[in-house]
C-alpha atoms as a PDB file:
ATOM      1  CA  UNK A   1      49.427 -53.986-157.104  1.00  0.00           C
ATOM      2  CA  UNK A   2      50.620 -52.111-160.368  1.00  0.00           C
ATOM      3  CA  UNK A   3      48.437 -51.999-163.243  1.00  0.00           C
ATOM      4  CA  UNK A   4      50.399 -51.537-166.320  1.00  0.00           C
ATOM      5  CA  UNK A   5      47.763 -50.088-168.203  1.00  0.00           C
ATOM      6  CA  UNK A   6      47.147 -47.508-165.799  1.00  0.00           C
ATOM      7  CA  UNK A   7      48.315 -43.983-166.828  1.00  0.00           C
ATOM      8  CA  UNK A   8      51.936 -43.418-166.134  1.00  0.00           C
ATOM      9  CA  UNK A   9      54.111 -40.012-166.201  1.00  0.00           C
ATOM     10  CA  UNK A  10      55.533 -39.728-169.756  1.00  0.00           C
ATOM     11  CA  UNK A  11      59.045 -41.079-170.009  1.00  0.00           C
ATOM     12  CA  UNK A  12      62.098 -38.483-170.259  1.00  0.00           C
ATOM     13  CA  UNK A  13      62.430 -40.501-173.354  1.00  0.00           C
ATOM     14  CA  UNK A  14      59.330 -39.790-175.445  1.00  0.00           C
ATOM     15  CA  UNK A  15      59.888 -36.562-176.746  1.00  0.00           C
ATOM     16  CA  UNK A  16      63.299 -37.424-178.576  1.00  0.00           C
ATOM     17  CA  UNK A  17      61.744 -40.558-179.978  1.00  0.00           C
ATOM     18  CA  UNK A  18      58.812 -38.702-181.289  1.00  0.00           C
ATOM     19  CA  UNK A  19      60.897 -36.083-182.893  1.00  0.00           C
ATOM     20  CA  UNK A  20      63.033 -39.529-184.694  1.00  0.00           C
ATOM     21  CA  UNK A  21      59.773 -40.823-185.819  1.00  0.00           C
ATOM     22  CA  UNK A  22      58.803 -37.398-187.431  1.00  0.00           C
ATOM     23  CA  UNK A  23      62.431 -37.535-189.252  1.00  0.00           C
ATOM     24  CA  UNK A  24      62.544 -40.884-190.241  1.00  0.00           C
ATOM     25  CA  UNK A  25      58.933 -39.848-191.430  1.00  0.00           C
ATOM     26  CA  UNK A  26      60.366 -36.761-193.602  1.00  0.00           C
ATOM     27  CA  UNK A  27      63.129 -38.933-194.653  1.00  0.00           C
ATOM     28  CA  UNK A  28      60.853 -40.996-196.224  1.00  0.00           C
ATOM     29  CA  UNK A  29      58.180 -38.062-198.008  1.00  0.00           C
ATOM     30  CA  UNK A  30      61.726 -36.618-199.624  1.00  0.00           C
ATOM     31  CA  UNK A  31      62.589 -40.417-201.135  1.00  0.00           C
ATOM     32  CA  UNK A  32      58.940 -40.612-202.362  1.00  0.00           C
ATOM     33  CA  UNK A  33      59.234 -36.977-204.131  1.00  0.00           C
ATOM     34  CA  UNK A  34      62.840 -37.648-205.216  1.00  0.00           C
ATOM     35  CA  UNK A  35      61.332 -40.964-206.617  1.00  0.00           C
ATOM     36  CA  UNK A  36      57.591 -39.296-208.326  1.00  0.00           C
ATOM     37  CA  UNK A  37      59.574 -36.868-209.665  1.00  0.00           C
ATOM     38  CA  UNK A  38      62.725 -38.402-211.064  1.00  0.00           C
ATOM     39  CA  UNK A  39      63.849 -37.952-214.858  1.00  0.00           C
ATOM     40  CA  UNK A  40      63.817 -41.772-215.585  1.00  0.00           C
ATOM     41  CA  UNK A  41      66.522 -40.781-218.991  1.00  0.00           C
ATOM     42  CA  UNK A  42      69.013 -39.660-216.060  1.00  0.00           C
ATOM     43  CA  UNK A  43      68.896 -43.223-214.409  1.00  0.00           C
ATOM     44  CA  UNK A  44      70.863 -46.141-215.193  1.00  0.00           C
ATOM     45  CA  UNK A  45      69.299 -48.554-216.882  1.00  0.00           C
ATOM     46  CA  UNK A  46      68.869 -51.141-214.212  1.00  0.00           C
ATOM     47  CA  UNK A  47      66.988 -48.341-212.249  1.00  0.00           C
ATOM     48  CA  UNK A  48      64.988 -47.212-215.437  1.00  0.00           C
ATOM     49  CA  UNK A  49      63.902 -50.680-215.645  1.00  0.00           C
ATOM     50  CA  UNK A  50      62.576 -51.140-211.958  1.00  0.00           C
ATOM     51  CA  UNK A  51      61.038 -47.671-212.069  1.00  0.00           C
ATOM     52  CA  UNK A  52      58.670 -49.036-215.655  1.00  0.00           C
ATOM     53  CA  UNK A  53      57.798 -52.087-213.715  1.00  0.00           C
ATOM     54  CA  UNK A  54      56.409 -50.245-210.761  1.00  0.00           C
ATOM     55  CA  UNK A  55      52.734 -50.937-210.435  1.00  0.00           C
ATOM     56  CA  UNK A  56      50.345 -47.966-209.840  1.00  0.00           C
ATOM     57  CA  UNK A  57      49.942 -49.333-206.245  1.00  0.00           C
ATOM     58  CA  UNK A  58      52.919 -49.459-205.550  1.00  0.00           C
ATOM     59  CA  UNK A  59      53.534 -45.716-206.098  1.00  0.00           C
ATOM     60  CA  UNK A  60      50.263 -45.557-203.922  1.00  0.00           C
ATOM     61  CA  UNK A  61      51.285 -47.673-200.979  1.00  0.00           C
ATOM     62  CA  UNK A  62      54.417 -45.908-200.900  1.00  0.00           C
ATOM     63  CA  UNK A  63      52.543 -42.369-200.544  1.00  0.00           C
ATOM     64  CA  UNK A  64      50.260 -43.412-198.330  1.00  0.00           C
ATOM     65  CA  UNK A  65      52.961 -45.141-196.005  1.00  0.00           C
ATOM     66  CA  UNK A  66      55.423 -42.049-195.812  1.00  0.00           C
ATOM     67  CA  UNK A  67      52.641 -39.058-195.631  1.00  0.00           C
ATOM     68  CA  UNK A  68      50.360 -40.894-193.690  1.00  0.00           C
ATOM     69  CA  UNK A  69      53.209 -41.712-191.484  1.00  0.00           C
ATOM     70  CA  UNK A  70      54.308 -38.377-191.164  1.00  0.00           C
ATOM     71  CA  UNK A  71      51.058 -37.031-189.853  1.00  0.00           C
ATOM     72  CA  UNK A  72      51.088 -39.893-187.677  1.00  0.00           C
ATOM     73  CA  UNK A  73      54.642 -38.966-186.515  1.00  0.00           C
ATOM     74  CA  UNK A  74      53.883 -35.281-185.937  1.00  0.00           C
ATOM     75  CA  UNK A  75      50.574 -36.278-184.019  1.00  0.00           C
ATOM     76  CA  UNK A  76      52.458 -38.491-181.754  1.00  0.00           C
ATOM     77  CA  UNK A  77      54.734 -35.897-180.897  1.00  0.00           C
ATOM     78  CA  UNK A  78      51.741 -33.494-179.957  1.00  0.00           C
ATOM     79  CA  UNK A  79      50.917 -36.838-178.233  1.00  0.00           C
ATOM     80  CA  UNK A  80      47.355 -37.415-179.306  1.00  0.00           C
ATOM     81  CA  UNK A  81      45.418 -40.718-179.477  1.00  0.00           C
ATOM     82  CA  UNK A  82      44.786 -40.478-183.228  1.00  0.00           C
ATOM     83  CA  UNK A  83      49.080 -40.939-183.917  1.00  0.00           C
ATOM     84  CA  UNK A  84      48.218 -45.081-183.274  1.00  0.00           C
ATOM     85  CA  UNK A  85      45.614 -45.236-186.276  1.00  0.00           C
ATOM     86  CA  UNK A  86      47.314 -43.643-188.388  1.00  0.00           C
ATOM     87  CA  UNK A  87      50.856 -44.975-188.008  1.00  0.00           C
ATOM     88  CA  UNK A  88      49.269 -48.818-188.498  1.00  0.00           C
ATOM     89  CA  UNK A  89      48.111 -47.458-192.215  1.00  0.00           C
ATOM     90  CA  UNK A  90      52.290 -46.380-192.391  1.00  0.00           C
ATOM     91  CA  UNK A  91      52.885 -49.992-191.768  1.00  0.00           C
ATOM     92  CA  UNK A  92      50.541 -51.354-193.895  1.00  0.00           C
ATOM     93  CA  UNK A  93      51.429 -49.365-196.727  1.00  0.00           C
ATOM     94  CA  UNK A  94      55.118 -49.794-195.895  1.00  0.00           C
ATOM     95  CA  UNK A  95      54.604 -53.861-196.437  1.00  0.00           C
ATOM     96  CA  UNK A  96      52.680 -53.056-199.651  1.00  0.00           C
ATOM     97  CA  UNK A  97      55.209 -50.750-201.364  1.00  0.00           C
ATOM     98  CA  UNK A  98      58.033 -54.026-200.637  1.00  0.00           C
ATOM     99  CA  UNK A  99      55.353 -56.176-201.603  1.00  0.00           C
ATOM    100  CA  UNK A 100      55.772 -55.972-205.349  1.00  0.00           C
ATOM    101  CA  UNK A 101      59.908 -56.605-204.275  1.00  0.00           C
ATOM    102  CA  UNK A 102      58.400 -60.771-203.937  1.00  0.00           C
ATOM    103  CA  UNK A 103      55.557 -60.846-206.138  1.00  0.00           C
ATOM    104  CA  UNK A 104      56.069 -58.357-209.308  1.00  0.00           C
ATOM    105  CA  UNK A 105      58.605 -60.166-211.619  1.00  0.00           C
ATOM    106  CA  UNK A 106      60.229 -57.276-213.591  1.00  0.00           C
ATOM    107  CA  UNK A 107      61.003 -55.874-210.150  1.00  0.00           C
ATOM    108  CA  UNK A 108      61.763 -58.839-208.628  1.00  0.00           C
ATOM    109  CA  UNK A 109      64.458 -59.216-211.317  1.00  0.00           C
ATOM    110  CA  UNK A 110      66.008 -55.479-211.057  1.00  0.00           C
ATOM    111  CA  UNK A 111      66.493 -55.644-207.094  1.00  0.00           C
ATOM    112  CA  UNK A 112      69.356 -56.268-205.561  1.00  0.00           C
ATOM    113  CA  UNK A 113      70.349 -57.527-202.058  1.00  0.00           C
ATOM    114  CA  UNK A 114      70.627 -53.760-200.532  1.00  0.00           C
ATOM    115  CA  UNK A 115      67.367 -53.330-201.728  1.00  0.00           C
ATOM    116  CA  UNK A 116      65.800 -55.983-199.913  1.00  0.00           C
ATOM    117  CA  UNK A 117      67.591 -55.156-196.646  1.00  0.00           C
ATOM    118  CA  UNK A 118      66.969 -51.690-196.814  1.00  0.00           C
ATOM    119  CA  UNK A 119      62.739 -52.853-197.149  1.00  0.00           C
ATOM    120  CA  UNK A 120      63.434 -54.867-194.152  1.00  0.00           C
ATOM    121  CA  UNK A 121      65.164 -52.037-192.650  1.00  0.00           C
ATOM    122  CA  UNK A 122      61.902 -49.538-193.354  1.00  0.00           C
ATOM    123  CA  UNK A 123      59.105 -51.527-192.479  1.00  0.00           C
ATOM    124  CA  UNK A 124      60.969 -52.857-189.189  1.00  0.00           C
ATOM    125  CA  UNK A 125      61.621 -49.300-188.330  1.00  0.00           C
ATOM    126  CA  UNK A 126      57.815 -47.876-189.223  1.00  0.00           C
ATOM    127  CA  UNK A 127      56.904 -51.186-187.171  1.00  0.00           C
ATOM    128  CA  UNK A 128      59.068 -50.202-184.384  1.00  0.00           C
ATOM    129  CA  UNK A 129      57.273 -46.232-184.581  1.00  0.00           C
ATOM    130  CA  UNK A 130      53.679 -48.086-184.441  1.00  0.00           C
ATOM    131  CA  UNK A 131      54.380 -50.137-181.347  1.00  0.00           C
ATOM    132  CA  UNK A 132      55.958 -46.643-179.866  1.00  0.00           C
ATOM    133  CA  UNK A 133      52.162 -45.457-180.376  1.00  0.00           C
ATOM    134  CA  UNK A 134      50.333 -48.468-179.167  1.00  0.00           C
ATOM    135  CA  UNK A 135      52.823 -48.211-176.164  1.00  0.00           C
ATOM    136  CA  UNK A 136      52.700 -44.810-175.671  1.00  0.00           C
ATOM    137  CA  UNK A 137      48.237 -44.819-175.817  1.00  0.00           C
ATOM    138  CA  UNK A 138      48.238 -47.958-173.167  1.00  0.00           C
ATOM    139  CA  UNK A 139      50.671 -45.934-170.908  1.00  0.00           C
ATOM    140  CA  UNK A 140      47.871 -43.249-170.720  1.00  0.00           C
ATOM    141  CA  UNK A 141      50.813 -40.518-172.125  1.00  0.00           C
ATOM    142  CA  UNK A 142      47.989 -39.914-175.431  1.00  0.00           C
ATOM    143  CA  UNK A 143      44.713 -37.996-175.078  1.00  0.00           C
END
């Protein structure tokens, strides 16, 4: 009888979707930077617009999702336990940075289309990396 929670060797796999999750990861830490430290007179005015509206948690959500999520990443690829934790606060603060996308009116009204599939996009992604971790811990390839 096979027990698929019992440890298993580590898939041939692993390692090159670890290392994606890490880049994806960066990816995201060099948007947030690019986006803290943007000279809001050197934006178009729809984007000057959405970047006033932001709410302060917003700009916190999104920090915590992306470095959060990259320690997450890197710890997964040194495949310990602590990468699953840590990558389900990425998700959660991946929802909460779209959040305001639905509920914040002047951003709700400076979005466009590619903005909302490219939120989809993220948070399906950082979902995607969290299951990796929950599937990776209950195939025993995490200490």
């Amino acid at each position: 009888m096979h027990d698929q929670y019992a440890p298993q060797p580590v898939a041939g796999w692993f390692k090159f979707a670890a290392w994606a999750s890490v880049l994806f990861m960066l990816i995201g830490c060099a948007g947030y930077l690019a986006s803290v430290f943007a000279d809001p007179s050197s934006l178009p005015v729809d984007q000057r617009n959405l970047m006033a509206a932001r709410p302060i948690w917003m700009i916190a959500a999104y920090a915590i999702a992306v470095w959060v999520g990259l320690a997450g990443s890197v710890l997964l690829l040194m495949r310990k336990k602590a990468a699953e934790p840590l990558l389900l606060v990425s998700l959660i603060g991946a929802v909460l940075t779209f959040l305001p996308y639905a509920i914040v009116p002047g951003i709700r009204d400076n979005i466009t289309t590619n903005d909302i599939a490219v939120a989809l996009v993220v948070v399906a992604i950082t979902w995607t990396i969290f299951w990796f971790a929950r599937h990776s811990r209950q195939r025993g390839w995490l200490r």
